[in-house]
Structure formats: structure tokens, C-alpha cells
C-alpha atoms as a PDB file:
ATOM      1  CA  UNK A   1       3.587  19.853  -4.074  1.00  0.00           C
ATOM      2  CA  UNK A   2       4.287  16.124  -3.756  1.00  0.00           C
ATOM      3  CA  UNK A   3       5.699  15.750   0.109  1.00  0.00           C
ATOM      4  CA  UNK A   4       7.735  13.229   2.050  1.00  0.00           C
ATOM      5  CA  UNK A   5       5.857  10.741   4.652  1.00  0.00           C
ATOM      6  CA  UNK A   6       8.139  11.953   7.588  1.00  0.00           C
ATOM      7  CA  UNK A   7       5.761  14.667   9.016  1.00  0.00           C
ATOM      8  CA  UNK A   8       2.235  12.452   8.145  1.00  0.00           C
ATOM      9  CA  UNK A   9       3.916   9.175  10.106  1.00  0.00           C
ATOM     10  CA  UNK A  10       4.831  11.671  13.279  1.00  0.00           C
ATOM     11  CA  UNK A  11       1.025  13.124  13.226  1.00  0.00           C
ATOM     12  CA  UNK A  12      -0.050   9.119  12.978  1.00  0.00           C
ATOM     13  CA  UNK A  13       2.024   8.430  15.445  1.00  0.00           C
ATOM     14  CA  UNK A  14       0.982  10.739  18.006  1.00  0.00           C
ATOM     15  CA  UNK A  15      -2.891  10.980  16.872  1.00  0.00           C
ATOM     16  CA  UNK A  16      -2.889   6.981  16.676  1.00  0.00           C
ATOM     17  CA  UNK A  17      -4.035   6.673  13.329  1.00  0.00           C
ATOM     18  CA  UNK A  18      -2.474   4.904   9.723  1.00  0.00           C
ATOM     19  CA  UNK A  19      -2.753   6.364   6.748  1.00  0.00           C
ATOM     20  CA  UNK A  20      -3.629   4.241   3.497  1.00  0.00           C
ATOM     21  CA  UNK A  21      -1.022   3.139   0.990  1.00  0.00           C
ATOM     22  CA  UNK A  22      -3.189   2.842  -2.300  1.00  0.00           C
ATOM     23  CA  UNK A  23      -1.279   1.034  -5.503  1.00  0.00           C
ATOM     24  CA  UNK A  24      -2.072   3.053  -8.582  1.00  0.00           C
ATOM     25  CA  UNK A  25      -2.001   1.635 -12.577  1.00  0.00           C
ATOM     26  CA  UNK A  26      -3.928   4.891 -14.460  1.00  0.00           C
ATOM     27  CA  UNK A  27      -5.989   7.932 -14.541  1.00  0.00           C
ATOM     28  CA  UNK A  28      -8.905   6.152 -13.106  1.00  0.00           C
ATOM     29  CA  UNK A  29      -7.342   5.280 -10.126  1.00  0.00           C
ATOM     30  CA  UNK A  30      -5.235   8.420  -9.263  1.00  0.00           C
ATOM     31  CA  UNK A  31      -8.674  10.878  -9.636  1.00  0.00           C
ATOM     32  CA  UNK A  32     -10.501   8.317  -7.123  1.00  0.00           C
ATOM     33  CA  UNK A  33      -8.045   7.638  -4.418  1.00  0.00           C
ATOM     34  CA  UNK A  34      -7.170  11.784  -4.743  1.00  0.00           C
ATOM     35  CA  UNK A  35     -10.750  12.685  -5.071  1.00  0.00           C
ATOM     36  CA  UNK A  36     -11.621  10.176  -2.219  1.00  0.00           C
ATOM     37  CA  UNK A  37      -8.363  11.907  -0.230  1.00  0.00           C
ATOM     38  CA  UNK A  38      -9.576  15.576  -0.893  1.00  0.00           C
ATOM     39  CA  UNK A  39     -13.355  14.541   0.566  1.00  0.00           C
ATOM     40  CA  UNK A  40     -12.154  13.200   3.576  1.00  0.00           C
ATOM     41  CA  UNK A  41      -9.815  15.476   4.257  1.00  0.00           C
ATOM     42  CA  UNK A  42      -6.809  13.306   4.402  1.00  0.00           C
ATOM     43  CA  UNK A  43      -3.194  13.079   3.938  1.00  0.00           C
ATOM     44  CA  UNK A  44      -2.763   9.775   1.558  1.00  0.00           C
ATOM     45  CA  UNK A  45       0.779   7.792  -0.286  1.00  0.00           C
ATOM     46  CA  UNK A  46      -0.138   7.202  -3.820  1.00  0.00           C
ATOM     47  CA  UNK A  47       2.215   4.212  -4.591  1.00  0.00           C
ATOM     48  CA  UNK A  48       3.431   2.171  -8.035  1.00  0.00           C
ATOM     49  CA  UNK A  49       4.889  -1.161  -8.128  1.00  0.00           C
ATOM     50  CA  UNK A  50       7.598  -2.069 -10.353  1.00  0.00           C
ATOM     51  CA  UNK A  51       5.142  -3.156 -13.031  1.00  0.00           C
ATOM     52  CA  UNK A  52       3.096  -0.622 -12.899  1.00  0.00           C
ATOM     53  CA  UNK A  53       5.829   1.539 -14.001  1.00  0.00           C
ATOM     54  CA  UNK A  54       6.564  -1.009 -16.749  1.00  0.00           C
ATOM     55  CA  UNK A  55       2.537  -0.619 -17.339  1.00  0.00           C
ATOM     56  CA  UNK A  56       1.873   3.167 -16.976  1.00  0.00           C
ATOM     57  CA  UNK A  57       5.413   4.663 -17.428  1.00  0.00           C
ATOM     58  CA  UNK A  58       6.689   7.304 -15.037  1.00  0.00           C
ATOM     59  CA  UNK A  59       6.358  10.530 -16.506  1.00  0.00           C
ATOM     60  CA  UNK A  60       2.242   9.469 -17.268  1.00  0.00           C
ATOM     61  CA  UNK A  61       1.676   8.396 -13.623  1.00  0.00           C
ATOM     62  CA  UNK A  62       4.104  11.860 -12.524  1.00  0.00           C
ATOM     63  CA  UNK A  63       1.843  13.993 -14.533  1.00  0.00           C
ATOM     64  CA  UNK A  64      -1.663  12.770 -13.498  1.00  0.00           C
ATOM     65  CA  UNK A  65      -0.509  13.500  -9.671  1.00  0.00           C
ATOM     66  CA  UNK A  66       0.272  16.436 -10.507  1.00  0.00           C
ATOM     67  CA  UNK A  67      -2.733  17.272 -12.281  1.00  0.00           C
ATOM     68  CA  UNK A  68      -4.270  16.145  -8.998  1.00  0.00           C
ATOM     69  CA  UNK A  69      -2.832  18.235  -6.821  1.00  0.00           C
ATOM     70  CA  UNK A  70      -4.048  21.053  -8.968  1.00  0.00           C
ATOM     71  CA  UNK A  71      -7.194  19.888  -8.539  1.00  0.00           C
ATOM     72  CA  UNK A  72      -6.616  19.283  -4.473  1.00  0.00           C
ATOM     73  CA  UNK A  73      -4.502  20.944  -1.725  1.00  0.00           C
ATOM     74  CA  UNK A  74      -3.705  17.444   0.719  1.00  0.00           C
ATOM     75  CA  UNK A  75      -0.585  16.044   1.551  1.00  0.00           C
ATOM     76  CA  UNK A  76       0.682  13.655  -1.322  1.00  0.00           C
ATOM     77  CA  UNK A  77       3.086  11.302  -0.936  1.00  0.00           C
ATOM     78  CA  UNK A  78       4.387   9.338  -4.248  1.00  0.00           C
ATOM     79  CA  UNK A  79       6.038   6.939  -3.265  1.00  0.00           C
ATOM     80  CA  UNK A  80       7.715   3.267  -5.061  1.00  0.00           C
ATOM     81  CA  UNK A  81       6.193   0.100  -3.587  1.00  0.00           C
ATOM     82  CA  UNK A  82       8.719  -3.164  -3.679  1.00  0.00           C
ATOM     83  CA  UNK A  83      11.215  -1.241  -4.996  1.00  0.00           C
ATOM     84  CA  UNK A  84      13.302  -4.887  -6.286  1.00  0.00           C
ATOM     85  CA  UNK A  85      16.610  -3.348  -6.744  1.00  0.00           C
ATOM     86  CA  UNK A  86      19.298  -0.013  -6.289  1.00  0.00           C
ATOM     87  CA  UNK A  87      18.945   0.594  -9.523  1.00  0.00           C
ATOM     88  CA  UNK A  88      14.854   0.534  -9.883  1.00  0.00           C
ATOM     89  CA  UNK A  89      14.778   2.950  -6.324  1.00  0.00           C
ATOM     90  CA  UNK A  90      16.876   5.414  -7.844  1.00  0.00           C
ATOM     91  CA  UNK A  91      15.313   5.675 -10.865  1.00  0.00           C
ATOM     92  CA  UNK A  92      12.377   6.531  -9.061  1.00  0.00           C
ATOM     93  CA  UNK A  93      14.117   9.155  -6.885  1.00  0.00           C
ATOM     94  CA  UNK A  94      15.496  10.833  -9.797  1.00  0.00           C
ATOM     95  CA  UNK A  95      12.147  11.400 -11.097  1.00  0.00           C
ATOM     96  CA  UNK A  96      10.580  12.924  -8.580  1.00  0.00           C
ATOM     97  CA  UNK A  97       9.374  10.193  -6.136  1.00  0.00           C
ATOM     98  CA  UNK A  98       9.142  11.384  -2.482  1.00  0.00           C
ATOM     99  CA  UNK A  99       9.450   7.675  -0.816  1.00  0.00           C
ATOM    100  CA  UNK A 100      10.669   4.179  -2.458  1.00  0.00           C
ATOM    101  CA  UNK A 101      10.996   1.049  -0.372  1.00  0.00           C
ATOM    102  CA  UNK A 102      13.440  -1.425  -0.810  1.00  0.00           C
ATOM    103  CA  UNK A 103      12.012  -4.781  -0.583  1.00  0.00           C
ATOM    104  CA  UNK A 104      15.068  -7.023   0.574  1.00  0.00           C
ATOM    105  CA  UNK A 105      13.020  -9.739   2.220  1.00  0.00           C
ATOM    106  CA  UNK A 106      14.043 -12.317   0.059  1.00  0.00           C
ATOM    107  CA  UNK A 107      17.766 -11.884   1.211  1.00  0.00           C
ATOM    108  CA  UNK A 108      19.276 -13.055   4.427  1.00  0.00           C
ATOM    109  CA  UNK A 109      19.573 -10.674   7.266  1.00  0.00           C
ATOM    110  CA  UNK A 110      22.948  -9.157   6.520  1.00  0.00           C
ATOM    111  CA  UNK A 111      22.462  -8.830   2.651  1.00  0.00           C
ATOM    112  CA  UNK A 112      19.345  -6.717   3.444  1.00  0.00           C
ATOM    113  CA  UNK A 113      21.130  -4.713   5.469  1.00  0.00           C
ATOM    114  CA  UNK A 114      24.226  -3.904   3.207  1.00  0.00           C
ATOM    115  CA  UNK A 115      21.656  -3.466   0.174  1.00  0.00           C
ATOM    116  CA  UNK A 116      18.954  -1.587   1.984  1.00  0.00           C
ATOM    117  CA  UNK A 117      21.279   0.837   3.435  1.00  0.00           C
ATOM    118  CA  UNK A 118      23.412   0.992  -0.119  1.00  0.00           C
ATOM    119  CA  UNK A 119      19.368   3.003  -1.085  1.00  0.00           C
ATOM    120  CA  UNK A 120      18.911   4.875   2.163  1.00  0.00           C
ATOM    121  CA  UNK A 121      22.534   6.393   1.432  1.00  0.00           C
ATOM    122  CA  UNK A 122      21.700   7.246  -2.332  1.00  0.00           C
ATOM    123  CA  UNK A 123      17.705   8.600  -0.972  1.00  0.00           C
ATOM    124  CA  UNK A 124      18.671  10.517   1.826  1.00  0.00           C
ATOM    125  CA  UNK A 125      21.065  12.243  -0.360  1.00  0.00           C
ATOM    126  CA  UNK A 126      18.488  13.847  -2.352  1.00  0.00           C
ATOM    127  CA  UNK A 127      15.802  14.206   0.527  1.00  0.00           C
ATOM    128  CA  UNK A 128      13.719  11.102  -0.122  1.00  0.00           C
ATOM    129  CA  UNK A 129      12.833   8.857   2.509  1.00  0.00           C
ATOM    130  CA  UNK A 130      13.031   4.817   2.486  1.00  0.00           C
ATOM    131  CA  UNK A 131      10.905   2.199   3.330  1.00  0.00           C
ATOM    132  CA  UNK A 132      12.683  -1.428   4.033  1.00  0.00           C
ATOM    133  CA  UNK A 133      10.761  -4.590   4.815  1.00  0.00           C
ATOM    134  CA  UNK A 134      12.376  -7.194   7.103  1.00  0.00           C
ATOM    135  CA  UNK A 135      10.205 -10.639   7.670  1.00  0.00           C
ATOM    136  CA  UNK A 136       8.639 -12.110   4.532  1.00  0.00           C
ATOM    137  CA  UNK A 137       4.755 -12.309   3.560  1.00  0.00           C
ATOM    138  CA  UNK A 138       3.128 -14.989   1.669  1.00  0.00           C
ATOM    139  CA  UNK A 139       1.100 -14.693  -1.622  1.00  0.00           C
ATOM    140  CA  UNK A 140       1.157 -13.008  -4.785  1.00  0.00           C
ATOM    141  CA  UNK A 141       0.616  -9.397  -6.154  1.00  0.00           C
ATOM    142  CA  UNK A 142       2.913  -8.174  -8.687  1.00  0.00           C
ATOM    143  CA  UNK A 143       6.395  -9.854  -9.050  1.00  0.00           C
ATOM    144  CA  UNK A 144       6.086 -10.872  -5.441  1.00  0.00           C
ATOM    145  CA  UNK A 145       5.278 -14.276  -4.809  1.00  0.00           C
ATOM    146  CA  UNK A 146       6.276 -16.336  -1.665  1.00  0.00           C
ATOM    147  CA  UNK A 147       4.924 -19.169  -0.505  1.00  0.00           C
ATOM    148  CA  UNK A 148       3.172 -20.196   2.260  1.00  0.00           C
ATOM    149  CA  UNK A 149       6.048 -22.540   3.469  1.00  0.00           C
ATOM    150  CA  UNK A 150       8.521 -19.529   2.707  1.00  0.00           C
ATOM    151  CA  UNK A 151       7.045 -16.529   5.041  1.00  0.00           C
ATOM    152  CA  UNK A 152       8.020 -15.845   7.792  1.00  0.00           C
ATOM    153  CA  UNK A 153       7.077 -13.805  11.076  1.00  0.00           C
ATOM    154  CA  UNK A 154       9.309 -10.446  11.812  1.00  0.00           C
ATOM    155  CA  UNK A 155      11.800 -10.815  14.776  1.00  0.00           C
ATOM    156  CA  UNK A 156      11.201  -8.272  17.172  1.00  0.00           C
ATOM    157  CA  UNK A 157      15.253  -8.061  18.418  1.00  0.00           C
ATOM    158  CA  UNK A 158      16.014  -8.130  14.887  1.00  0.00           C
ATOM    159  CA  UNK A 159      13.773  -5.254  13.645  1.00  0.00           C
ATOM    160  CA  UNK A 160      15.947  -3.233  16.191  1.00  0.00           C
ATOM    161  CA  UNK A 161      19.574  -3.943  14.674  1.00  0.00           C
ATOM    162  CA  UNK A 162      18.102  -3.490  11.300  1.00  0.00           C
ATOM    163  CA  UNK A 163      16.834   0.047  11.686  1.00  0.00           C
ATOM    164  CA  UNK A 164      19.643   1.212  13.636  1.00  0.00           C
ATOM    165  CA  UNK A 165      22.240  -0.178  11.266  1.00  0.00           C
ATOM    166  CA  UNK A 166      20.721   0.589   7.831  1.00  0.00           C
ATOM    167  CA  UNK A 167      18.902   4.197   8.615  1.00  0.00           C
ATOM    168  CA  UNK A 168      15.743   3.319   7.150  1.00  0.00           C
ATOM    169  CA  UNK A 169      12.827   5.665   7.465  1.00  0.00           C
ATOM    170  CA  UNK A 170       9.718   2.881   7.794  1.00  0.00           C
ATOM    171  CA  UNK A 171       9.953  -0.477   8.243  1.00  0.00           C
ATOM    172  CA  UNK A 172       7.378  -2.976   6.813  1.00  0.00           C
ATOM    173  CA  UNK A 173       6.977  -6.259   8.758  1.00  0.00           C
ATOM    174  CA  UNK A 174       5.154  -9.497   8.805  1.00  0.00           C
ATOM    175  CA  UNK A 175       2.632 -10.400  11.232  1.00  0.00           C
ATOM    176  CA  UNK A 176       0.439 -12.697   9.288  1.00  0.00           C
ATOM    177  CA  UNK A 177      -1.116 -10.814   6.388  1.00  0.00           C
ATOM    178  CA  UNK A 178      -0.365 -11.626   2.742  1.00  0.00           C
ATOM    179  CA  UNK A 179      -0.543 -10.280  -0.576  1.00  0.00           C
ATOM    180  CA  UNK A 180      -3.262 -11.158  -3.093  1.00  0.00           C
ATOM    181  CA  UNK A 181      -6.949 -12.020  -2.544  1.00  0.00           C
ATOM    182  CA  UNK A 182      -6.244 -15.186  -0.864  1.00  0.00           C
ATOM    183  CA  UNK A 183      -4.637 -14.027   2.224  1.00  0.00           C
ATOM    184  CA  UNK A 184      -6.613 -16.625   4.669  1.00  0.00           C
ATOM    185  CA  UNK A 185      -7.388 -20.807   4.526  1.00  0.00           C
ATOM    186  CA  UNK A 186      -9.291 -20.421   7.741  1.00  0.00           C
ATOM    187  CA  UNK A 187     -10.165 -17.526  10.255  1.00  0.00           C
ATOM    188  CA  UNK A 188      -7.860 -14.293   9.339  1.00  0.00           C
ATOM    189  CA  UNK A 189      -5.308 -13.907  12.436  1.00  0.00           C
ATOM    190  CA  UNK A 190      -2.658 -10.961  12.956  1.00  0.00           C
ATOM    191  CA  UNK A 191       0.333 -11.170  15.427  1.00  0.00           C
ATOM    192  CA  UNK A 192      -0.861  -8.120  17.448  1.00  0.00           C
ATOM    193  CA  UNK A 193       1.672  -9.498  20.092  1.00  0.00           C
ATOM    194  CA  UNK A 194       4.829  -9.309  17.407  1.00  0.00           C
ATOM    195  CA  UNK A 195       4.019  -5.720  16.869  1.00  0.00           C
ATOM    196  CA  UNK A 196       3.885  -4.407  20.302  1.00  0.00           C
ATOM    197  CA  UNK A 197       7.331  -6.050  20.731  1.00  0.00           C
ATOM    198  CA  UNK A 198       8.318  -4.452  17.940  1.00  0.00           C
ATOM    199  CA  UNK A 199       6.527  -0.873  18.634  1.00  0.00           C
ATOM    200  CA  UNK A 200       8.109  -1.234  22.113  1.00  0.00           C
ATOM    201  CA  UNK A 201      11.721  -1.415  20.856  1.00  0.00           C
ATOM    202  CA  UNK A 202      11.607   1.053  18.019  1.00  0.00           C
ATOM    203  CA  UNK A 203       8.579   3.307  19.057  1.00  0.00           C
ATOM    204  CA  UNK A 204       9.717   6.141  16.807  1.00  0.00           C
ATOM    205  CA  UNK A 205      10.077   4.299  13.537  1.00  0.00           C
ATOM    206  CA  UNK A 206       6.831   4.220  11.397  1.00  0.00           C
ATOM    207  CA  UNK A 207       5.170   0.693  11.028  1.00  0.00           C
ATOM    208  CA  UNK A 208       4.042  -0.582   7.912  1.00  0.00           C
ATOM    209  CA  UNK A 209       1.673  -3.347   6.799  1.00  0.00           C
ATOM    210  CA  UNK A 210       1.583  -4.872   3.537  1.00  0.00           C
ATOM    211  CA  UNK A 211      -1.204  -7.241   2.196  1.00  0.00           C
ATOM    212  CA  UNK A 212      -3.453  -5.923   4.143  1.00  0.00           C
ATOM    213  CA  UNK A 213      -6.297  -5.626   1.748  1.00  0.00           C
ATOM    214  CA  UNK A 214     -10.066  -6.397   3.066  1.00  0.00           C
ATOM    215  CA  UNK A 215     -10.749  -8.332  -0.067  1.00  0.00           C
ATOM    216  CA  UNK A 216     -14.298  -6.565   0.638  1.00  0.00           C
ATOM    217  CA  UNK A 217     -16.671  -9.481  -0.325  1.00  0.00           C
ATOM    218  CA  UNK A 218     -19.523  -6.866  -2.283  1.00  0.00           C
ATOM    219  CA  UNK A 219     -17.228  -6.642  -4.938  1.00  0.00           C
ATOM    220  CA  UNK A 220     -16.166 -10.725  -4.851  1.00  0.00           C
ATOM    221  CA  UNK A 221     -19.276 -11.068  -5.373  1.00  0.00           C
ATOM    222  CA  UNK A 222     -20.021  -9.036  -8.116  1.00  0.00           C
ATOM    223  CA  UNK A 223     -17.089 -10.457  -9.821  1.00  0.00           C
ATOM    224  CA  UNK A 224     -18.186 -13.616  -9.307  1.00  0.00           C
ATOM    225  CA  UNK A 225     -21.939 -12.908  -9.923  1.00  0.00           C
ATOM    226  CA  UNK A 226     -20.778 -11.221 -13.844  1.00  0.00           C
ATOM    227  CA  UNK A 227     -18.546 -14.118 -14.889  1.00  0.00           C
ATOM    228  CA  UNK A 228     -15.307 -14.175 -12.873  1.00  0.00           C
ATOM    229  CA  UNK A 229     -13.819 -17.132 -10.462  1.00  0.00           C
ATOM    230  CA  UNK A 230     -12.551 -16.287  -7.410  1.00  0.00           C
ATOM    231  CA  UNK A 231     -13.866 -18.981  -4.823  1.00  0.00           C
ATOM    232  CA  UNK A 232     -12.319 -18.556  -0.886  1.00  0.00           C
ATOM    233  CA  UNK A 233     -10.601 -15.053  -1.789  1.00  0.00           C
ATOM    234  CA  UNK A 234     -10.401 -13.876   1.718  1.00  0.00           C
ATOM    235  CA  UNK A 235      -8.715 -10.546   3.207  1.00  0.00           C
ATOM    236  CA  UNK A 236      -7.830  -8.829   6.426  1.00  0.00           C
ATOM    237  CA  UNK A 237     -11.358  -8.091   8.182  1.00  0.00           C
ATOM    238  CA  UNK A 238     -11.867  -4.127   8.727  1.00  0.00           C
ATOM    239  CA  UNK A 239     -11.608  -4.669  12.613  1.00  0.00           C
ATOM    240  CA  UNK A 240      -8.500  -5.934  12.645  1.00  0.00           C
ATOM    241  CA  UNK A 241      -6.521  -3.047  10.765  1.00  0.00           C
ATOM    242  CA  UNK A 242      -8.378  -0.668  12.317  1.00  0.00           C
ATOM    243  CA  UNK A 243      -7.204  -2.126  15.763  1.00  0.00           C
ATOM    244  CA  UNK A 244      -3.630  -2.229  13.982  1.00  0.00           C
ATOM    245  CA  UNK A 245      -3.997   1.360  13.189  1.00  0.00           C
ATOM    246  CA  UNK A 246      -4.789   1.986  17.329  1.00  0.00           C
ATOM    247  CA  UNK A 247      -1.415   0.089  18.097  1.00  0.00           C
ATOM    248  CA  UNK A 248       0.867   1.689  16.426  1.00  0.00           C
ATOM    249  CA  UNK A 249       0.910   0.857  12.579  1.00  0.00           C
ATOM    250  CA  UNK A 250       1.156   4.224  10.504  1.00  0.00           C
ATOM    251  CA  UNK A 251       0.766   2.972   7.204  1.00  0.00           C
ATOM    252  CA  UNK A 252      -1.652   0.275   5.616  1.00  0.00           C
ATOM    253  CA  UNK A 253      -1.263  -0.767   2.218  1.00  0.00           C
ATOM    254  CA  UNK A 254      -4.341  -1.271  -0.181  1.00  0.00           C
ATOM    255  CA  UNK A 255      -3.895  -2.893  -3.573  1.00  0.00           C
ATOM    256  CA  UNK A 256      -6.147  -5.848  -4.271  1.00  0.00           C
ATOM    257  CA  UNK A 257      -9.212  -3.999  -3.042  1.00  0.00           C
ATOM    258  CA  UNK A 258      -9.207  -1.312  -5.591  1.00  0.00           C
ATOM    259  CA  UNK A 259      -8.399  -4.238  -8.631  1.00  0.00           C
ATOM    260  CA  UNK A 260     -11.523  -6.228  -6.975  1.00  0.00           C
ATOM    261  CA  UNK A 261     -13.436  -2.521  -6.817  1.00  0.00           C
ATOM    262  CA  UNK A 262     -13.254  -1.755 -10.487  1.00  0.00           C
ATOM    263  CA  UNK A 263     -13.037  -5.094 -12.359  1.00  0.00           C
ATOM    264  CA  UNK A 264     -16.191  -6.043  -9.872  1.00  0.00           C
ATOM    265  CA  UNK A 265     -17.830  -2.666 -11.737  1.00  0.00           C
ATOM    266  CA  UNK A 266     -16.541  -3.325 -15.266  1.00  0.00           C
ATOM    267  CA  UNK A 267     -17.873  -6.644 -15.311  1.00  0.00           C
ATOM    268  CA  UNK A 268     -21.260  -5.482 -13.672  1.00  0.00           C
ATOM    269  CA  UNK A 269     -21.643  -2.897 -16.474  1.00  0.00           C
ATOM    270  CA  UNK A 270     -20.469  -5.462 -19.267  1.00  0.00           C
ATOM    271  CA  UNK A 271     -22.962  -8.033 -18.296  1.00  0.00           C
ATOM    272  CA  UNK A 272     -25.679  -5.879 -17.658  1.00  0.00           C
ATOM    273  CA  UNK A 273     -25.104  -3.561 -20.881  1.00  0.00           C
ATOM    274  CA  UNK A 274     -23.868  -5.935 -23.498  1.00  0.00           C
ATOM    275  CA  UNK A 275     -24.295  -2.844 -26.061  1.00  0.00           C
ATOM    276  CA  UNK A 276     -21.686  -0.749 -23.784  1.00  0.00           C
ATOM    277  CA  UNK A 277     -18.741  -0.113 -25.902  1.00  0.00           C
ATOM    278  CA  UNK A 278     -17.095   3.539 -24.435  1.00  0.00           C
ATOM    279  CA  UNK A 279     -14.587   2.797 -22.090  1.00  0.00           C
ATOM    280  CA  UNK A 280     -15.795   6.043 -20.052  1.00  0.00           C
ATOM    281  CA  UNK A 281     -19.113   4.197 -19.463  1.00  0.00           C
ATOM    282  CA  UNK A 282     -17.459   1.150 -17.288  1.00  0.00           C
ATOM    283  CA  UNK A 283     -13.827   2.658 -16.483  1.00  0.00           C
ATOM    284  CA  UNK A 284     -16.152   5.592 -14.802  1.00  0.00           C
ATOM    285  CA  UNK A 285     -18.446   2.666 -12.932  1.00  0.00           C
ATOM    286  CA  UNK A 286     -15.402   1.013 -12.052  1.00  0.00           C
ATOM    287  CA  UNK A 287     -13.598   4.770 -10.447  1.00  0.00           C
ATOM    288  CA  UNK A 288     -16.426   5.669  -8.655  1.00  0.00           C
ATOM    289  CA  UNK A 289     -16.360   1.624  -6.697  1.00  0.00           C
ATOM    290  CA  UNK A 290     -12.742   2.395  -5.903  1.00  0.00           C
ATOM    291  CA  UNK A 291     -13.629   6.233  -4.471  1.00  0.00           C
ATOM    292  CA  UNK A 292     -16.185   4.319  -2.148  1.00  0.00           C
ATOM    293  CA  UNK A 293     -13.552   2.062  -1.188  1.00  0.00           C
ATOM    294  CA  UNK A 294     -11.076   4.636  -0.350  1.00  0.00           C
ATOM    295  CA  UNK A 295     -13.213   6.787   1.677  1.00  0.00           C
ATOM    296  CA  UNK A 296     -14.337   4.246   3.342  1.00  0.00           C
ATOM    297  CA  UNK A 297     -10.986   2.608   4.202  1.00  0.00           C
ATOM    298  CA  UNK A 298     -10.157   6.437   5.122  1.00  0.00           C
ATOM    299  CA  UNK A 299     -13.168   7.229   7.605  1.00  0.00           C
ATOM    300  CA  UNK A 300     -14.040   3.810   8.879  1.00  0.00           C
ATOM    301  CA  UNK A 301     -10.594   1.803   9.429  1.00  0.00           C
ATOM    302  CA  UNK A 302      -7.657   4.002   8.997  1.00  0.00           C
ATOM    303  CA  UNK A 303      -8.834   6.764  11.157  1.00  0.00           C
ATOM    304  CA  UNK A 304      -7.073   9.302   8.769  1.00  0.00           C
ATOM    305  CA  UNK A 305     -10.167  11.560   7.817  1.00  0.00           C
ATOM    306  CA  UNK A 306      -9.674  15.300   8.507  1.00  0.00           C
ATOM    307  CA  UNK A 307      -6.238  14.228   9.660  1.00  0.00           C
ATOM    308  CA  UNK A 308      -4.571  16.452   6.586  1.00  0.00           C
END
């Protein structure tokens, strides 16, 4: 059974550990983030954007979880990432999702409120929890894109009112990552002091980070070695989420690593095999990059192995 992230964010909380958010587009990537999971013996969110909805359609993405969990007995949380509107979070609770967040960041404080709280109401209802996101992050990933001159750090005082008035389960905030594979012009910095305010005023709410991808440079590399461009793509360095995970964070969301991990082995296998025309040959290079990825991200910076 699919399960909430209330019980998994207490355990975090406690243990001092996050677990990893992983964005998911098909079959390839739900076997090697659950396989990954199952290995390390950790509790994991499975998570679709908007567009990957559009992409994969629900009842495909539904079905292949479940398939998982046939295969694997670890707590599974599906859950809606950037959830744009009411209308897109309760689709997704009425089909079985266990989590959606409400992205209001591009509104001013008060419209977040009313329209985040307008989905806790509607979630809570049917015994799905809500993620809101207060603070904005640069870059792009997705149908989110903010620039640089547009982000903006989460208020610590603020964070406060915005749980207490709108009910919200997890709040995501912004302490200098981004989204996308750019996330850094010069040395990667995170506002460790912003989040012990914050930690400090609401200890018992869960703490999320978004953009917080690695943008692990192996597979930059091999992208860029096998034909792609992606000069300066720089990430959130290993050490840093891993310390975020110590202080308090209880969920860390990956995306752009596991895109980097299997167009990085698609491209490998293209280049190297130009005779390669089964999509099982490079789709199956390309699963078993992001299964690395995840179980390392699980042992080695989250701190969520054997933690299911």
C-alpha cells in the first residue's frame, strides 16, 4: 500500500535524517528509484510534476507503483510535485495520490495563504497530506521558471504565520538552491542560518528542499563527452545536503540528477553502439545509472538507508 509522509517525516525528524523526493516520467524510472529503495532498505516519495502527468498519464504512472510495491514491501509515498493549481491537486487526490504540494510561491503572502489552505481543506478531507512552498527558487525544471532577480530567501517569522494559518503538512523553503542543472555562477552556498531560524520556530513541521540536485559531474560529463552541451551545469555538492539532512530538513528533492543519469547512459550507448536500435538496450543502461544514483543519494547523503 501507497502511504502518507506523516509517519516517515516524524522518524526523520527524530533519527535526523531526509528522505529523497525522486521525480518520475516512466517505467524506467519507477523500477530504479523502487529497486534502489527496496536495496537500501528505505522509505522513499515517488513524485510527478504537472507535466509528467501530461507526459505519462495518471493511471500508467498509478499502475507501475503499484506493480512496484508488489515487487517490494517499503514505505511509498506518491505524491504531486508543484501542484500549479486547486484543481490539478485534487485531481491527483482523487486518484489515489497520498501527498500533493501546492506551489503558491509565485503569489503574494496572503494569496498563498487563502489558496494553499483552499487544498489543505479539500486534502485533509480525504486523508492526504499537503506540501506548500513559501519563498521562491530560481531556475527552471518543468513549468517552473524564476529568475535569478525574482527568488527570493524564506522569512523565518513568516514561515510561522503561514503554517499556523493555512494547516499545511510540509513546508518547502528557499535557502539558496535552484531548480535545473545550473543552480550555481560561482561556489554553491546554502542559508544554513535561515533554516535553523526556521527549524527553531516550527520544529515540528517537516522541511523541504527543492532544487537540490548534485548535478553529479560523471554523468555531465558523459553527456558532454557523447554529443550533448551543457558547459557550467553546477548542483548542490553532496556535503552540503547531507549537512541539511543533520539540521533538520526531512525531505530532499532529486529531479535533474536522474534526467542527467540516464540521458548521460543513452547517449554513452548511442555513441558507442551506433548499430543499437532496441530501446531495452540503452533505456536499461540508462535505469541502472539512475539506481546508482539513488542508492547512493540514499546511503551516502540522505542518511535514509535501513531507515524503512
Amino acid at each position: 500500500m501507497l502511504v502518507t509522509s506523516t509517519e516517515m517525516f516524524k522518524k526523520s525528524m527524530e533519527e535526523k535524517f531526509a528522505i529523497g523526493a525522486f521525480n518520475i516520467n516512466n517505467m524506467e524510472f519507477v523500477q530504479a528509484i523502487l529497486d534502489a529503495a527496496a536495496e537500501e532498505n528505505s522509505p522513499v516519495i515517488l513524485q510527478t510534476s504537472a507535466s509528467a502527468i501530461k507526459y505519462a498519464r495518471i493511471p500508467y504512472l498509478r499502475k507501475m507503483i503499484e506493480a512496484g510495491l508488489e515487487e517490494h514491501d517499503i514505505p511509498v509515498v506518491l505524491h504531486l510535485d508543484h501542484g500549479p493549481d486547486f484543481e490539478t491537486c485534487k485531481m491527483c487526490v482523487d486518484n489515489g495520490y497520498t501527498s500533493v504540494m501546492f506551489d503558491g510561491s509565485k503569489y503574494d503572502f496572503e494569496e498563498n495563504i487563502r489558496l494553499t489552505k483552499e487544498v489543505v481543506d479539500y486534502a485533509h478531507s480525504k486523508g492526504v497530506v499537503v506540501e506548500a512552498e513559501l519563498g521562491k527558487l530560481a531556475g527552471v525544471e518543468d513549468d517552473v521558471n524564476v529568475s535569478d532577480s525574482d527568488a527570493m530567501y524564506t522569512d523565518p517569522e513568516q514561515a510561522k504565520e503561514f503554517v499556523e494559518r493555512t494547516g499545511c503538512d510540509s513546508l518547502a523553503i528557499a535557502i539558496g538552491t535552484s531548480h535545473g542543472a545550473y543552480k550555481f555562477k560561482g561556489e554553491a552556498k546554502l542559508r544554513f542560518d535561515i533554516l535553523e531560524k526556521i527549524k527553531a520556530l516550527i520544529p515540528n513541521t517537516p522541511i523541504v528542499l527543492h532544487g537540490a540536485s548534485t548535478v553529479i559531474q560523471e554523468y555531465v560529463e558523459m553527456c558532454n563527452k557523447y554529443g550533448g552541451n551543457m558547459p557550467g551545469a553546477k548542483g548542490v555538492p553532496d556535503e552540503m545536503l547531507h549537512e541539511a539532512s543533520l539540521r533538520g530538513v526531512s525531505k530532499i528533492n532529486v529531479d535533474t540528477d536522474l534526467r542527467l543519469a540516464m540521458t548521460g547512459g543513452i547517449r554513452k550507448v548511442f555513441t558507442e553502439n551506433p548499430e543499437v536500435f532496441d530501446p531495452r538496450k540503452y533505456m536499461g543502461v540508462g535505469r541502472d545509472y539512475i539506481k546508482d544514483t539513488v542508492k547512493h543519494k540514499m546511503k551516502d547523503v540522505f542518511g535514509c538507508s535501513n531507515k524503512a
